[in-house]
N, C-alpha and C. Protein backbone atom coordinates (compact mmCIF):
# COMPACT_ATOMS: atom_id res chain seq x y z
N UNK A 1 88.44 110.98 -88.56
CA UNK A 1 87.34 110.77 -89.47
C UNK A 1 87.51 109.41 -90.13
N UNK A 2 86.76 108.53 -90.20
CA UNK A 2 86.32 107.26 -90.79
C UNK A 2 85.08 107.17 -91.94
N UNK A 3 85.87 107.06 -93.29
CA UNK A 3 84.97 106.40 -94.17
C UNK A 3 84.94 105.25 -94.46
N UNK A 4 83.89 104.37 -95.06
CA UNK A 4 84.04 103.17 -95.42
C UNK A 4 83.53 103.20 -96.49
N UNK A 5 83.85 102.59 -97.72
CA UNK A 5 83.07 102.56 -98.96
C UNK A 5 83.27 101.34 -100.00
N UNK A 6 82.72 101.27 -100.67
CA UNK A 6 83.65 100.18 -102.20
C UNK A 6 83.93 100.79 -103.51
N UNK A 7 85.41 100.33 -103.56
CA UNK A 7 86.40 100.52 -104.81
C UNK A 7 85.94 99.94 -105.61
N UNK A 8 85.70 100.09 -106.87
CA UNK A 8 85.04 99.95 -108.10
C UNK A 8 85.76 99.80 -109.34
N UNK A 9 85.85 98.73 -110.50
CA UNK A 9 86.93 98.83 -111.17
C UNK A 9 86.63 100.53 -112.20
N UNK A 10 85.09 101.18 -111.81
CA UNK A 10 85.11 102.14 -112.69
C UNK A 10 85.84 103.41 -111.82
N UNK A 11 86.24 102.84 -110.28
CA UNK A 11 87.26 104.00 -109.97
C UNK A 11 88.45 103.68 -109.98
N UNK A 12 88.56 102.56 -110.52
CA UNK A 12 90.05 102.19 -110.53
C UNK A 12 90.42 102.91 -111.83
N UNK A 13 89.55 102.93 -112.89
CA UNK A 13 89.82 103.40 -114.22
C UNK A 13 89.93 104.97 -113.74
N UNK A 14 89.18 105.77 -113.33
CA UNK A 14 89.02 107.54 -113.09
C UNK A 14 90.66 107.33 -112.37
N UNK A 15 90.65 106.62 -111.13
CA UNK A 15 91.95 107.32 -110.66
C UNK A 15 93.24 106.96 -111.86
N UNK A 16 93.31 106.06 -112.40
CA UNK A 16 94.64 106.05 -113.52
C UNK A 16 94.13 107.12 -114.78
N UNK A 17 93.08 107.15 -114.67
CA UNK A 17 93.01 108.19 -115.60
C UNK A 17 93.72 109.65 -115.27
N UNK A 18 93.14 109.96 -113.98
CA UNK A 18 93.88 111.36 -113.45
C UNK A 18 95.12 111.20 -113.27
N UNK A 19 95.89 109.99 -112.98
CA UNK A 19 96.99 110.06 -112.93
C UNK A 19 97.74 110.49 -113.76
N UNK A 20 97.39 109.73 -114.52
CA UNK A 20 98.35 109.89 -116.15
C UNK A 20 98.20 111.05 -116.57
N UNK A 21 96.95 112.03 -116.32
CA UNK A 21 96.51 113.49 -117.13
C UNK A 21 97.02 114.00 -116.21
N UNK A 22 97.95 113.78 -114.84
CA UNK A 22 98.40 114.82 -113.81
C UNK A 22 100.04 115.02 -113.97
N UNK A 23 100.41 113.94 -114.57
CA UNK A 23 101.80 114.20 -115.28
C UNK A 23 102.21 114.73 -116.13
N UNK A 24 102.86 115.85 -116.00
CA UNK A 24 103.13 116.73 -116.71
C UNK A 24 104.15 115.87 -118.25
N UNK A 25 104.82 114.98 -117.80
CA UNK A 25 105.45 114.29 -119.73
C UNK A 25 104.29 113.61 -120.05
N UNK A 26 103.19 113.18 -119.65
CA UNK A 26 102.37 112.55 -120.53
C UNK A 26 101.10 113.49 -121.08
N UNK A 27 101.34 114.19 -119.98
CA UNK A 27 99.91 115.70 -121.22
C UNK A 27 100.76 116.12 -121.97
N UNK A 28 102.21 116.69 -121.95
CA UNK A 28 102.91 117.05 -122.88
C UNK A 28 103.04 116.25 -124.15
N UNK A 29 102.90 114.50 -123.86
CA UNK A 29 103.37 114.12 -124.97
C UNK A 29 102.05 113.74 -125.61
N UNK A 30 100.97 113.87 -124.85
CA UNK A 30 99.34 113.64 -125.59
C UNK A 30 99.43 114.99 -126.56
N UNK A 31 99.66 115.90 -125.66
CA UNK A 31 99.49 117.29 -126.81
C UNK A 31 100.44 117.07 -127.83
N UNK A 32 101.68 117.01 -127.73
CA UNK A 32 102.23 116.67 -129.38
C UNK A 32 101.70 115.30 -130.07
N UNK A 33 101.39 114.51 -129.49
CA UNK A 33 100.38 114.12 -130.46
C UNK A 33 99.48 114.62 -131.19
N UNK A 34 98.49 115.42 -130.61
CA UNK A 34 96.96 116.12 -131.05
C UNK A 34 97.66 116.94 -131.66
N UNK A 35 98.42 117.63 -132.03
CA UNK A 35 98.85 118.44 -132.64
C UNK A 35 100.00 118.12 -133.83
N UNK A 36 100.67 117.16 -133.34
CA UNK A 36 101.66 116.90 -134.43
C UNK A 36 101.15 115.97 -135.50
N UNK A 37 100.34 115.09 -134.70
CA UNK A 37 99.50 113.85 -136.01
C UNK A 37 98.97 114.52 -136.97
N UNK A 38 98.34 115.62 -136.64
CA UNK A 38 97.25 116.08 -137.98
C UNK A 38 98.29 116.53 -138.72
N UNK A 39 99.17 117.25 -138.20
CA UNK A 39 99.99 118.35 -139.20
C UNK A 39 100.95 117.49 -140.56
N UNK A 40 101.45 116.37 -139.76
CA UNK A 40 102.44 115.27 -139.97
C UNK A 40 101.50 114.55 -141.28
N UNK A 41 100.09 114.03 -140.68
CA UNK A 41 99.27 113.72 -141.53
C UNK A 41 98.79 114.50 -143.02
N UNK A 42 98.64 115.57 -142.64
CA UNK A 42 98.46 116.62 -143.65
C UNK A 42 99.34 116.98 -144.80
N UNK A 43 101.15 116.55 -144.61
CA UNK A 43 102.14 116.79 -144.90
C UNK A 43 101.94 115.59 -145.93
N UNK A 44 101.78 114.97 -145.23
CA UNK A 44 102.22 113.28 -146.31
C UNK A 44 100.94 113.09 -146.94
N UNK A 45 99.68 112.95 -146.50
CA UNK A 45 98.61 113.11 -147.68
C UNK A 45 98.44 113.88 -148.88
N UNK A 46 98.98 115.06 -148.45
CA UNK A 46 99.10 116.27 -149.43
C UNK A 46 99.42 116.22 -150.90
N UNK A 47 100.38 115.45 -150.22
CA UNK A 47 101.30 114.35 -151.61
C UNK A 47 100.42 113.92 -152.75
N UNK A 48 99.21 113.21 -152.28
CA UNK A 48 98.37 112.41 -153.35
C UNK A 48 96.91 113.47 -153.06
N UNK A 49 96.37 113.83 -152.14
CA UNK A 49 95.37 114.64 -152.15
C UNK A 49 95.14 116.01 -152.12
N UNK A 50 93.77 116.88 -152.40
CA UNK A 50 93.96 118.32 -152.36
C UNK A 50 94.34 118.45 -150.54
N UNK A 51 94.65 120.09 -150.47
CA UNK A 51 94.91 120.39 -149.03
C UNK A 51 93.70 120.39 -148.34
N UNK A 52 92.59 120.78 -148.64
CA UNK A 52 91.48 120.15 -148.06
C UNK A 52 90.76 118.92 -148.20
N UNK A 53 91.31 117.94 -148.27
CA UNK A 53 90.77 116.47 -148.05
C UNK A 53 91.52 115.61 -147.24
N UNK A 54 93.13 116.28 -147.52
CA UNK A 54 94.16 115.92 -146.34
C UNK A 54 93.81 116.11 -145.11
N UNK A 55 93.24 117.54 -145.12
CA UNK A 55 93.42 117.76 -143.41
C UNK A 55 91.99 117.29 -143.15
N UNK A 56 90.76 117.04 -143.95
CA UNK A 56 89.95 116.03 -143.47
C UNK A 56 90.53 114.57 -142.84
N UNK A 57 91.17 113.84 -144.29
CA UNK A 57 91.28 112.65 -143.48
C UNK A 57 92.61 112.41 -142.24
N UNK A 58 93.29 113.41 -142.38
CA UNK A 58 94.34 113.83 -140.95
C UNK A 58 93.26 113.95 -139.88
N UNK A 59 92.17 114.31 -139.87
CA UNK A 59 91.43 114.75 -138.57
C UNK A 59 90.74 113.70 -138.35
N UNK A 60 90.12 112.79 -139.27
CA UNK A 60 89.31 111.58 -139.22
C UNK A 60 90.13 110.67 -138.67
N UNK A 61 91.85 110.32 -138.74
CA UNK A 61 92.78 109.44 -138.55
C UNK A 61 92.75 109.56 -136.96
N UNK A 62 93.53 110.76 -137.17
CA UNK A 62 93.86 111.29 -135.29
C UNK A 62 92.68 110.80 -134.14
N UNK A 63 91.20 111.44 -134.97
CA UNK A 63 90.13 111.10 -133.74
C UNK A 63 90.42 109.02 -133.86
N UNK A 64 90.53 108.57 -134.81
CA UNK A 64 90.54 106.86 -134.68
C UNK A 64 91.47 106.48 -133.70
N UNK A 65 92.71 107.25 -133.60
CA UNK A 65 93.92 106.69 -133.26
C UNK A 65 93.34 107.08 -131.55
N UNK A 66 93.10 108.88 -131.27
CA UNK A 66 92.52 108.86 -130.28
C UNK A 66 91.65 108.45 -129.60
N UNK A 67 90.95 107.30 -130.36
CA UNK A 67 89.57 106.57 -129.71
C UNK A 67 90.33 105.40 -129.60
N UNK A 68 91.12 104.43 -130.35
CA UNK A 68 92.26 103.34 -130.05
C UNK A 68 93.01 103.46 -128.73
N UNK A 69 93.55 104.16 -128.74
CA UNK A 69 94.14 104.55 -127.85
C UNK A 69 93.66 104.35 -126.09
N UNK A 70 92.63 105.44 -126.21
CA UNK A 70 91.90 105.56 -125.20
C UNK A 70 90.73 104.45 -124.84
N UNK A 71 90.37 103.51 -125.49
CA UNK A 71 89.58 102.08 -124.99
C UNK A 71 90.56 100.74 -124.86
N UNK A 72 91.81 101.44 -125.44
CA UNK A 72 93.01 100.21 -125.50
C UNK A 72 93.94 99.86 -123.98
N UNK A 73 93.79 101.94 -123.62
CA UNK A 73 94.10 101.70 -121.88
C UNK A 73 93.36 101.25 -121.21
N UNK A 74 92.05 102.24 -121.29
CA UNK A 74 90.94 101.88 -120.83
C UNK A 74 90.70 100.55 -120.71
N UNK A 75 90.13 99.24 -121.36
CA UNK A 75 91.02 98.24 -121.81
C UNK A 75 91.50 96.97 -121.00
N UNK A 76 92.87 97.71 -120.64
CA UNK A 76 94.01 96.96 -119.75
C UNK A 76 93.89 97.52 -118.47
N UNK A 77 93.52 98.48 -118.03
CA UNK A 77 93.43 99.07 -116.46
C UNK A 77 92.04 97.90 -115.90
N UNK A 78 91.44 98.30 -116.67
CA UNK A 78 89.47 97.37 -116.16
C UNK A 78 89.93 95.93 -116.36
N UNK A 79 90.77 95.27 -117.40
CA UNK A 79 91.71 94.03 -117.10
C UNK A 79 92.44 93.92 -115.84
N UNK A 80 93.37 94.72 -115.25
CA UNK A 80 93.71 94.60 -114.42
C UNK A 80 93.70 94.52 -112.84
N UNK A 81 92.03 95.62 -113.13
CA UNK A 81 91.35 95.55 -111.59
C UNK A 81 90.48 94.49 -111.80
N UNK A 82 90.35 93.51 -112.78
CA UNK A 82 89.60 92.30 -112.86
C UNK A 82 90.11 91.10 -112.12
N UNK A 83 90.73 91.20 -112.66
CA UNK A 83 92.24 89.82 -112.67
C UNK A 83 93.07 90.04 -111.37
N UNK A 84 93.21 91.34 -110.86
CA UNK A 84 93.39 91.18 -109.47
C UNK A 84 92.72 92.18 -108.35
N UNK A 85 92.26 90.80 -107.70
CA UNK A 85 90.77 91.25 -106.54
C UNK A 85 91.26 92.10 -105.22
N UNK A 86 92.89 92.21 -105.38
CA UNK A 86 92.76 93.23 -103.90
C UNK A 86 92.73 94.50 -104.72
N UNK A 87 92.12 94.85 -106.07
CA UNK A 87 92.79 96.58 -106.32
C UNK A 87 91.37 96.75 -106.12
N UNK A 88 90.02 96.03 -106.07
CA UNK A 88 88.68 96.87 -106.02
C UNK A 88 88.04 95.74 -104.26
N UNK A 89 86.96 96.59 -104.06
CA UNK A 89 86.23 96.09 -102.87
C UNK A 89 86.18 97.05 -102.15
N UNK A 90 85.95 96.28 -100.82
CA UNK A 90 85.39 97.03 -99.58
C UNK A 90 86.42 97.81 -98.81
N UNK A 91 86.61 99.24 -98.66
CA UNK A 91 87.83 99.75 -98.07
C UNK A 91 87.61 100.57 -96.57
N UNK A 92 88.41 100.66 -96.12
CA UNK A 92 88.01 101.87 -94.98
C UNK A 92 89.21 102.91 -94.67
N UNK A 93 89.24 103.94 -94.61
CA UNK A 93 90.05 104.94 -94.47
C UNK A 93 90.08 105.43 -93.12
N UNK A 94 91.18 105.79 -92.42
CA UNK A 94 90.49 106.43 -91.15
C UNK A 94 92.02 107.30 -91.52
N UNK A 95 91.45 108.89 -91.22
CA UNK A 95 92.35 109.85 -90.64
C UNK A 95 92.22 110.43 -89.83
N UNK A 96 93.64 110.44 -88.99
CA UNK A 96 93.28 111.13 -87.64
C UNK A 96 94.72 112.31 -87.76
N UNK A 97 95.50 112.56 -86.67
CA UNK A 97 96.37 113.54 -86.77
C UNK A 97 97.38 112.88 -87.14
N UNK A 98 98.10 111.41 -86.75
CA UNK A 98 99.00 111.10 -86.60
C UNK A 98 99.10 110.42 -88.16
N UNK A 99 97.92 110.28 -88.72
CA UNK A 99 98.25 109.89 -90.22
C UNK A 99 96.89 109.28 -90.92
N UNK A 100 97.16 108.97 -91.83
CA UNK A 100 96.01 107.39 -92.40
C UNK A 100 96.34 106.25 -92.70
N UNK A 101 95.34 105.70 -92.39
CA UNK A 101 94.71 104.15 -91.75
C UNK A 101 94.11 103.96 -93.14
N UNK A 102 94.80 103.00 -93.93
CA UNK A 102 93.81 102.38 -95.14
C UNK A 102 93.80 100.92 -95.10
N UNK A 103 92.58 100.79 -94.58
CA UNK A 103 92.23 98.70 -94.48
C UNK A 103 91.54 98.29 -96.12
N UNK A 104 92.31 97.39 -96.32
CA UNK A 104 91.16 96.76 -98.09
C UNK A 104 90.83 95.24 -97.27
N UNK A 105 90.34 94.61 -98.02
CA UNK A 105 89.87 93.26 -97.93
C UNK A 105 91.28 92.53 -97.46
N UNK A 106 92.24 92.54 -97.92
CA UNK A 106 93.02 91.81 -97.46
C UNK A 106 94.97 92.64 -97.04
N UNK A 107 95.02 93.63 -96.48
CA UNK A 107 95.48 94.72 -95.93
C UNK A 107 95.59 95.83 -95.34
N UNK A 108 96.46 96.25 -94.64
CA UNK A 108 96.35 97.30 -94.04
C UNK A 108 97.62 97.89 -93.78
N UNK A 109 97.27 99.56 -94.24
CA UNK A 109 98.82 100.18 -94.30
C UNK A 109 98.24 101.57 -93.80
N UNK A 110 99.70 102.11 -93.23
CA UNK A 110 99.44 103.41 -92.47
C UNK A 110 100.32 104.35 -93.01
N UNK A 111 99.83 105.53 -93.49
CA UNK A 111 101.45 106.75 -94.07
C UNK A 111 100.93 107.88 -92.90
N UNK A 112 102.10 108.48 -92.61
CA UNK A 112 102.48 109.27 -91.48
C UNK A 112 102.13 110.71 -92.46
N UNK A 113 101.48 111.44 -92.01
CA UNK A 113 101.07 112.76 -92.70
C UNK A 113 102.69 113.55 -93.47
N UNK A 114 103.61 113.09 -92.70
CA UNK A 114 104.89 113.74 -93.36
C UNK A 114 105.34 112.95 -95.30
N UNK A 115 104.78 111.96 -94.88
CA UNK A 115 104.67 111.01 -96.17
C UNK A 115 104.14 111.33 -97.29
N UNK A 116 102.89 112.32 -96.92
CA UNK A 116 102.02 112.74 -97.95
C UNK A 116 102.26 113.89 -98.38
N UNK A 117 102.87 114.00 -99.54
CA UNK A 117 103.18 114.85 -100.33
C UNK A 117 102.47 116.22 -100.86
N UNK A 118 101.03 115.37 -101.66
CA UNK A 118 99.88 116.15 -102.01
C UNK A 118 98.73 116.00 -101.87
N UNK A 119 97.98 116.44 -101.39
CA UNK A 119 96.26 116.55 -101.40
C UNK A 119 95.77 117.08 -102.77
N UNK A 120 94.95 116.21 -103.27
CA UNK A 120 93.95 116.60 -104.96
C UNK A 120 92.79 116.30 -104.67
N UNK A 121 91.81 117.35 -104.65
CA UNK A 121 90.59 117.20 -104.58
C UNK A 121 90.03 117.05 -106.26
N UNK A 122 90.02 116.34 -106.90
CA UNK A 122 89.61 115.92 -108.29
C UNK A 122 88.12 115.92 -108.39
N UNK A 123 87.48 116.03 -109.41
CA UNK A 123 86.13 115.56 -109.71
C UNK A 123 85.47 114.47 -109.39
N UNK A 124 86.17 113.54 -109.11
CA UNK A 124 85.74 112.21 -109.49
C UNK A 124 86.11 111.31 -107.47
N UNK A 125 87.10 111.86 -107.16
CA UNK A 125 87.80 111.28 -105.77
C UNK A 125 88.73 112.65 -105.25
N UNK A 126 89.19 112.39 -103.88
CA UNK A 126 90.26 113.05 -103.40
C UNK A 126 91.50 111.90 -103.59
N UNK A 127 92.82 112.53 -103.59
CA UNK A 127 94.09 111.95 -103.80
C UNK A 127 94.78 112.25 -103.14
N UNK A 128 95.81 111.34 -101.90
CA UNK A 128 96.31 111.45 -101.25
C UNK A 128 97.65 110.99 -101.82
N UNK A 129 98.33 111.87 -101.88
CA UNK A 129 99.62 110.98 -102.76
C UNK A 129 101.05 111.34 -101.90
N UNK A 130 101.16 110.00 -102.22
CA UNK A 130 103.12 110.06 -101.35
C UNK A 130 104.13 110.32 -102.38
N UNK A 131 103.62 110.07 -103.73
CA UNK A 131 104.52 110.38 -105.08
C UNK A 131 103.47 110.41 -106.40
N UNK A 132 104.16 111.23 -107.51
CA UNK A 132 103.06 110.81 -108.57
C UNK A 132 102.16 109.32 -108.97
N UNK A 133 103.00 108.61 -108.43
CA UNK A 133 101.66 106.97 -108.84
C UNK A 133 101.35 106.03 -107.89
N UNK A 134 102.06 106.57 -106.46
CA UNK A 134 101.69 106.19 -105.43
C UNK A 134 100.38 106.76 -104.20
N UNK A 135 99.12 106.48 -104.66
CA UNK A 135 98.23 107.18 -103.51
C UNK A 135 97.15 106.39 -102.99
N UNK A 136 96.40 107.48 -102.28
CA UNK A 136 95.52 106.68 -101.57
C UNK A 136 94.37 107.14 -102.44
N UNK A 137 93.38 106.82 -103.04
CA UNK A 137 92.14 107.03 -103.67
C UNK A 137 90.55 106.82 -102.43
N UNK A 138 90.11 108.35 -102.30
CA UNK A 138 89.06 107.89 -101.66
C UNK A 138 87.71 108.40 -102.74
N UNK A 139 86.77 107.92 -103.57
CA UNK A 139 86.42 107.94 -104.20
C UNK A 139 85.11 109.33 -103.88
N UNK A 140 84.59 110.01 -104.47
CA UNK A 140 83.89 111.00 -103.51
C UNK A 140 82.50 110.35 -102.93
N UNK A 141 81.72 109.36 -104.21
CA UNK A 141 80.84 108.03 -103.78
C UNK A 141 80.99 107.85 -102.38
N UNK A 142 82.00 107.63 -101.38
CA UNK A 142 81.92 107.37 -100.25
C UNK A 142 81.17 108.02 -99.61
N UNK A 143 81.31 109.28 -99.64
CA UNK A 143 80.95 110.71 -99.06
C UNK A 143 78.99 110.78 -98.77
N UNK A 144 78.55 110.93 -97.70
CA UNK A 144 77.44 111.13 -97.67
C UNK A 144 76.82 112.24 -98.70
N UNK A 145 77.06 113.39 -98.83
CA UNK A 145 76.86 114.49 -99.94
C UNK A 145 78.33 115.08 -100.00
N UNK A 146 78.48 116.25 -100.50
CA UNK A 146 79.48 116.85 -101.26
C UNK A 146 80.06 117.91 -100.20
N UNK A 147 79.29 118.20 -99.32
CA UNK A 147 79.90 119.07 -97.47
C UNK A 147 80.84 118.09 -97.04
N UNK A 148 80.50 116.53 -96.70
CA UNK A 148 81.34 115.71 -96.03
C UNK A 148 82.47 115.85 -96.65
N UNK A 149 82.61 115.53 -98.31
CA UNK A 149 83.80 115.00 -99.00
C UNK A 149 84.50 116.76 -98.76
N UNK A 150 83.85 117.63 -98.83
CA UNK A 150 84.64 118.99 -98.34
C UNK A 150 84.92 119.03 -96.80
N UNK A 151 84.62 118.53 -96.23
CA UNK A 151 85.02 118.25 -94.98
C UNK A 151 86.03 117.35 -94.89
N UNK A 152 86.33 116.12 -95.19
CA UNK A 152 87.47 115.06 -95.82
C UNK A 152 88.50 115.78 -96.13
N UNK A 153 88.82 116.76 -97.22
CA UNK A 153 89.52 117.37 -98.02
C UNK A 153 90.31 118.16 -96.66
N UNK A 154 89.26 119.09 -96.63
CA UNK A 154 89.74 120.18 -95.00
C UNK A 154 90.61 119.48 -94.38
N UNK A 155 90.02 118.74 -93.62
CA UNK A 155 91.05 118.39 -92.38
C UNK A 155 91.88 117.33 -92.67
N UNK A 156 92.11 116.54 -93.97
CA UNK A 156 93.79 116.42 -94.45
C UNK A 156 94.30 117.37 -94.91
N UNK A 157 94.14 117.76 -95.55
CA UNK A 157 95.04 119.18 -95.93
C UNK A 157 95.41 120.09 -94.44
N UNK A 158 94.89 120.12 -93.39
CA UNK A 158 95.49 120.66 -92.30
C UNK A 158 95.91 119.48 -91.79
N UNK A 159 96.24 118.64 -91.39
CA UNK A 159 96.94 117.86 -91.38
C UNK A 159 97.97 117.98 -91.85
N UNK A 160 98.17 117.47 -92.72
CA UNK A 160 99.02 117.48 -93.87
C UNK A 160 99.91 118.60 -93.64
N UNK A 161 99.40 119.90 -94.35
CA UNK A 161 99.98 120.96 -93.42
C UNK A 161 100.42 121.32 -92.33
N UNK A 162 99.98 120.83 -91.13
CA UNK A 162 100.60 120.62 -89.58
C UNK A 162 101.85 120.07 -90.10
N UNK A 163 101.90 118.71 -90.59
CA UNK A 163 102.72 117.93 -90.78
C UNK A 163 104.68 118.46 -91.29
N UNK A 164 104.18 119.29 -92.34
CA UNK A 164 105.24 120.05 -93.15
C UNK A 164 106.44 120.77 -92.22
């Protein structure tokens, strides 16, 4: 099977986004954030304000820090697929049994189905990954409708599976 499509710096942003939310120490350490800021916040305001105005402005803080945060990566990823032109463009994928074929504008690399670790069918793309931050991103956009990109999915994952 052969797709061809274009990488986009707004899929360059979705796939680091899933990345980072697929690692288990960084949802862990987002959640003690969301959870420890307010409380932490609440503790030390308390000091000078009633308990209900604390945990107002504890909740008003956290959403700032969580909106900082999240346009600050956001940010530097869309910087980075800017500033360098082989991470977005014109790509082509080809899988067959013996593995995938990923051509960009200016490369071409092949992983042997034993290579590939995991198949993620995500919202946004499928993920072919040889390690947590190493993969192949095929965006679902490629996909004629939403049968093909389930068709895509299928027969790497048997693959893949053969492979094991």
């Amino acid at each position: 099977m052969n797709i061809h499509y274009e990488f986009t710096k707004e899929d360059y942003w979705k796939l680091n986004r899933d990345i980072i939310m697929m690692m288990p120490s960084y949802r862990l350490m987002l959640l003690a954030v969301l959870i420890g800021s307010p409380i932490l916040f609440t503790v030390v305001l308390s000091y000078r304000f009633t308990l209900g105005v604390s945990i107002g402005i504890s909740i008003l803080l956290v959403m700032l820090v969580g909106l900082y945060i999240f346009y600050s990566v956001r940010g530097k990823i869309m910087r980075y697929a800017k500033t360098n032109p082989h991470v977005i463009g014109s790509r082509s994928i080809e899988i067959s049994s013996d593995g995938v074929r990923d051509h960009s504008n200016d490369k071409e690399s092949f992983q042997r189905w034993s290579d590939i670790k995991n198949i993620a069918d995500r919202p946004d793309h499928i993920l072919l990954m040889m390690n947590p931050t190493t993969v192949i991103c095929v965006p679902k956009h490629a996909f004629a409708n939403e049968d093909e990109a389930k068709r895509f999915y299928e027969l790497a994952a048997t693959y893949q599976k053969a492979a094991s």
